[in-house]
PDB file of N, CA and C in Angstrom:
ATOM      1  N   UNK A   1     146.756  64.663  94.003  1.00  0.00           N
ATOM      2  CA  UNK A   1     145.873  63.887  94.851  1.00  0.00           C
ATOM      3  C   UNK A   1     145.757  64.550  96.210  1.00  0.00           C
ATOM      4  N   UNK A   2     144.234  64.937  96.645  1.00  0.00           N
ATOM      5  CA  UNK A   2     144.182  65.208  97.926  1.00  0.00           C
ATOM      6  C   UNK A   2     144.047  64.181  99.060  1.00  0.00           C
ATOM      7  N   UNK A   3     144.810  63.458  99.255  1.00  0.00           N
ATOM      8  CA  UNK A   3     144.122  62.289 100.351  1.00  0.00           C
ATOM      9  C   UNK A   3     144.944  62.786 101.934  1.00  0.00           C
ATOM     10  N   UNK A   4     144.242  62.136 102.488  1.00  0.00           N
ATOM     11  CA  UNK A   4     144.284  62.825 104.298  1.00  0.00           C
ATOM     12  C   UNK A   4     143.710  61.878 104.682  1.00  0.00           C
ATOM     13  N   UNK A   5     144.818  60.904 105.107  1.00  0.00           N
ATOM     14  CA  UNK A   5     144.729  59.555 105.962  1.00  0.00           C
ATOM     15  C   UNK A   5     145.066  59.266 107.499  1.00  0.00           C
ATOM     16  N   UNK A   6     144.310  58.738 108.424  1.00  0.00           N
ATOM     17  CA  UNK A   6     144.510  59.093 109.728  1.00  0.00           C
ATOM     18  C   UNK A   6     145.420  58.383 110.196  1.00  0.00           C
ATOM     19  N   UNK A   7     144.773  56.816 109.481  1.00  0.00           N
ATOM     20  CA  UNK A   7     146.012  55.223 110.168  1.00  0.00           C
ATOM     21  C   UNK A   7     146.497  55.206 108.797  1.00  0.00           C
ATOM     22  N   UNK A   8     147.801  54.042 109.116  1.00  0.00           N
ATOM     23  CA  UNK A   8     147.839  53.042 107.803  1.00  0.00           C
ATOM     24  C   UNK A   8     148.075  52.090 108.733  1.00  0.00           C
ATOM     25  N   UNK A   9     147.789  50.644 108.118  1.00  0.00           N
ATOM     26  CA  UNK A   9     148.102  49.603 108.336  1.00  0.00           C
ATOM     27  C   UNK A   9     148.272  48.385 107.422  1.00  0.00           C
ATOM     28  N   UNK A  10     148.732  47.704 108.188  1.00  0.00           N
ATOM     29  CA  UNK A  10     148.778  46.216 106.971  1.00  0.00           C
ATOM     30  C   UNK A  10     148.499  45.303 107.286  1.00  0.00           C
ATOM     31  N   UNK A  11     147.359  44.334 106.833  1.00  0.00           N
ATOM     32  CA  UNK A  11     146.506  43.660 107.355  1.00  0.00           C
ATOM     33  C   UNK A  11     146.886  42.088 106.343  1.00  0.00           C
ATOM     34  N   UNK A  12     146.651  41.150 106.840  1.00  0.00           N
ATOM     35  CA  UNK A  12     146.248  39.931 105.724  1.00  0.00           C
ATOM     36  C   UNK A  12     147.846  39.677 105.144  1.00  0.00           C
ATOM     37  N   UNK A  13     147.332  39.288 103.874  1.00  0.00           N
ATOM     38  CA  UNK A  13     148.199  38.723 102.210  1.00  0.00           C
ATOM     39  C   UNK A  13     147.890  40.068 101.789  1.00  0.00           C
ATOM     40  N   UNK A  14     149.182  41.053 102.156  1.00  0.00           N
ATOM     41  CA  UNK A  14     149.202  42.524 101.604  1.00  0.00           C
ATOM     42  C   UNK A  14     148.045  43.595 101.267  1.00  0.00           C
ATOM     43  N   UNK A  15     147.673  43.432 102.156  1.00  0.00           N
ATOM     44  CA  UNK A  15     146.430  44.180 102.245  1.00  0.00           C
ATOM     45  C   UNK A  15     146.827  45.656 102.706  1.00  0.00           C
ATOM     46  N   UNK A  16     146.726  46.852 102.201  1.00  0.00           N
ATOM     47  CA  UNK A  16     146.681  48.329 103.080  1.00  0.00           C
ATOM     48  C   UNK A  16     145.256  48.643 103.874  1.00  0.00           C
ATOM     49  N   UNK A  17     145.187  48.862 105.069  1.00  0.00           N
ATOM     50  CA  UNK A  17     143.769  48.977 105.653  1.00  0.00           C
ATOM     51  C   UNK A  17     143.937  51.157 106.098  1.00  0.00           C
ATOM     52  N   UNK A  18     143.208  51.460 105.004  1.00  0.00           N
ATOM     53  CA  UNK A  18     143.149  52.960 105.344  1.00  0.00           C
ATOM     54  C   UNK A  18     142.458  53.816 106.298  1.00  0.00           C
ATOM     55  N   UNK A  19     142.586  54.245 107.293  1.00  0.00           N
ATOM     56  CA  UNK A  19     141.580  55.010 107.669  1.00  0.00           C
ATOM     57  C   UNK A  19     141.682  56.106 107.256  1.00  0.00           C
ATOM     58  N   UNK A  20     140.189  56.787 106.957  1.00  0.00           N
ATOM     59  CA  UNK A  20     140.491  58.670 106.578  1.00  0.00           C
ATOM     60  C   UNK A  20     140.275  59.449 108.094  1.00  0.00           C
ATOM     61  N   UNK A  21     139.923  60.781 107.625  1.00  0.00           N
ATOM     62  CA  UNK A  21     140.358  61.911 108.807  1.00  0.00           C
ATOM     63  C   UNK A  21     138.642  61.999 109.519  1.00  0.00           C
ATOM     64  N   UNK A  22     137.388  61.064 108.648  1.00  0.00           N
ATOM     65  CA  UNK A  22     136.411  60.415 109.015  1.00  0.00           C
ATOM     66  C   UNK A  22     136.290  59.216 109.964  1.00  0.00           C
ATOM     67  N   UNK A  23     137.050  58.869 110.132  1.00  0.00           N
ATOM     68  CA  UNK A  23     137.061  57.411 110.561  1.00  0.00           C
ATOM     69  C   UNK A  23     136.489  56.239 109.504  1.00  0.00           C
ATOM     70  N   UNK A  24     135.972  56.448 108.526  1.00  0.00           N
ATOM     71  CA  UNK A  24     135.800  55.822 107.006  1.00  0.00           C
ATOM     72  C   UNK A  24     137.401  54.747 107.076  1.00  0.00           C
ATOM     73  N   UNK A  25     136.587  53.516 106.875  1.00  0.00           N
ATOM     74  CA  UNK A  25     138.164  52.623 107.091  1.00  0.00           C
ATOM     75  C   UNK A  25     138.160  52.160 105.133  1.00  0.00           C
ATOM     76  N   UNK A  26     138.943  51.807 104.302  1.00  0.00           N
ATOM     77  CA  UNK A  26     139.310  51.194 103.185  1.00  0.00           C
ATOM     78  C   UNK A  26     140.318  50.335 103.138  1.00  0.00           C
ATOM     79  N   UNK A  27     140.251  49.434 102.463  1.00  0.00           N
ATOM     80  CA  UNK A  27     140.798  48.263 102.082  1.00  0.00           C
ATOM     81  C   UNK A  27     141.189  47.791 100.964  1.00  0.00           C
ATOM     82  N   UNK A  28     142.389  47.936 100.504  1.00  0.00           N
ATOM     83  CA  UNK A  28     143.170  47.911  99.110  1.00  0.00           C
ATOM     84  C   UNK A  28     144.588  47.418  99.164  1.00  0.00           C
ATOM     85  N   UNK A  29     144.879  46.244  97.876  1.00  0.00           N
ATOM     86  CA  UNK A  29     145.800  45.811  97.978  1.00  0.00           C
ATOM     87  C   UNK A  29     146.542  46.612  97.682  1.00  0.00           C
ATOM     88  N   UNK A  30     148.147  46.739  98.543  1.00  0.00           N
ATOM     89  CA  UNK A  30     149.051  47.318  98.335  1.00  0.00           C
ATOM     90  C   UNK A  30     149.790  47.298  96.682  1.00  0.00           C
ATOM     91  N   UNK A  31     149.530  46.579  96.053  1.00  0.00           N
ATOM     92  CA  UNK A  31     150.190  46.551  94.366  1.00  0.00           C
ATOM     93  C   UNK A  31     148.949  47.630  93.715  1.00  0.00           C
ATOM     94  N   UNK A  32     147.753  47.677  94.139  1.00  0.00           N
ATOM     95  CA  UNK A  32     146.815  48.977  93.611  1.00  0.00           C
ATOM     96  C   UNK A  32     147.247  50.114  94.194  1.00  0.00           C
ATOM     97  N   UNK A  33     147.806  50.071  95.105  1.00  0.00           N
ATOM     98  CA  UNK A  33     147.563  51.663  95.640  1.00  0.00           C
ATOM     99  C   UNK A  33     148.882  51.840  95.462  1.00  0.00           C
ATOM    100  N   UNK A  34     149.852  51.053  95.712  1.00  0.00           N
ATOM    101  CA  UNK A  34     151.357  51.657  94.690  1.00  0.00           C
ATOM    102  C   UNK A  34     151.056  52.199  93.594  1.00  0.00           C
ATOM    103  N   UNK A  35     150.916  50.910  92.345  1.00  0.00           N
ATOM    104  CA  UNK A  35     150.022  51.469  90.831  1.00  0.00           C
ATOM    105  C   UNK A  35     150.052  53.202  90.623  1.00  0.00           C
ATOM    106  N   UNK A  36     149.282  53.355  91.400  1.00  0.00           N
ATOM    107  CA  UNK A  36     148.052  54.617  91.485  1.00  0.00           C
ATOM    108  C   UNK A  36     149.169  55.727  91.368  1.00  0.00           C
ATOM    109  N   UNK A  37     150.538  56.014  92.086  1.00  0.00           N
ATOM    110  CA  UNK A  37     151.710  57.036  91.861  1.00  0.00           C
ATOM    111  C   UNK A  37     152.639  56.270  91.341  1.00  0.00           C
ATOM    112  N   UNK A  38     152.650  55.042  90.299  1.00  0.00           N
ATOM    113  CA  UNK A  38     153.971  55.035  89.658  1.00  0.00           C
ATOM    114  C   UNK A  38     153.009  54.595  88.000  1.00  0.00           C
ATOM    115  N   UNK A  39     152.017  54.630  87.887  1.00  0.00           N
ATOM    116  CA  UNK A  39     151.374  54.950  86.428  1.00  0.00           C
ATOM    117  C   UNK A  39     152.526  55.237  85.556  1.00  0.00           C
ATOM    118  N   UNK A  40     152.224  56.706  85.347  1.00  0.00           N
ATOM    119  CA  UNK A  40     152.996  57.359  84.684  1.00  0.00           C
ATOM    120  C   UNK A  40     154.297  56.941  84.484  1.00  0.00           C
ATOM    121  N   UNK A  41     155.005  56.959  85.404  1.00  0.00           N
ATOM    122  CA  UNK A  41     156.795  56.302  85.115  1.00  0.00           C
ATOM    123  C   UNK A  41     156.519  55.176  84.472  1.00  0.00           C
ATOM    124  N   UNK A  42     155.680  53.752  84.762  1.00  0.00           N
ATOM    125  CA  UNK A  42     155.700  52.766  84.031  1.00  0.00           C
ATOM    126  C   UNK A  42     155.410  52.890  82.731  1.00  0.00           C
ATOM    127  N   UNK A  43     154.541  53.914  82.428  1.00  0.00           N
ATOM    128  CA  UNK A  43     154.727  54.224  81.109  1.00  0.00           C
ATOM    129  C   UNK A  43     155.545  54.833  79.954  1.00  0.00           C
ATOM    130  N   UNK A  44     156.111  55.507  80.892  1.00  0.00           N
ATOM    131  CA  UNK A  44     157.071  56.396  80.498  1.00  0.00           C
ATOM    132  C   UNK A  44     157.795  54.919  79.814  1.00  0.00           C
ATOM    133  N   UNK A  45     158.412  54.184  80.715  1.00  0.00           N
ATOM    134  CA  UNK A  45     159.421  53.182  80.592  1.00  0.00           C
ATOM    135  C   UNK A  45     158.677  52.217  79.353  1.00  0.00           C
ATOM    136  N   UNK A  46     157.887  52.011  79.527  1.00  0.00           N
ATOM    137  CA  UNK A  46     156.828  50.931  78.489  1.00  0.00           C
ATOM    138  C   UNK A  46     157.248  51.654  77.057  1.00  0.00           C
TER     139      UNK A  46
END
C-alpha cells in the first residue's frame, strides 16, 4: 500500500478523519481501516 497521510485524527463514535499530502480529507471507521492490514492474518486464523 502506497498511502501518504498528512493528519490523523479521531473524530465522533470512532471515526478516523484522514487527511492526504493534498489536503483531500476522508472519513472511515476505524474497524475498516484496521480490517484493511489484518485481512490476511484473520484468515489465516479462520
Amino acid at each position: 500500500m502506497d498511502w501518504k497521510w498528512n493528519h490523523i485524527s479521531i473524530e465522533g463514535n470512532n471515526n478516523l478523519v484522514l487527511q492526504d499530502a493534498n489536503g483531500q480529507t476522508t472519513i472511515v471507521a476505524i474497524t475498516a481501516f484496521i480490517e484493511q492490514f489484518t485481512r490476511k492474518q484473520d484468515e489465516q486464523i479462520a
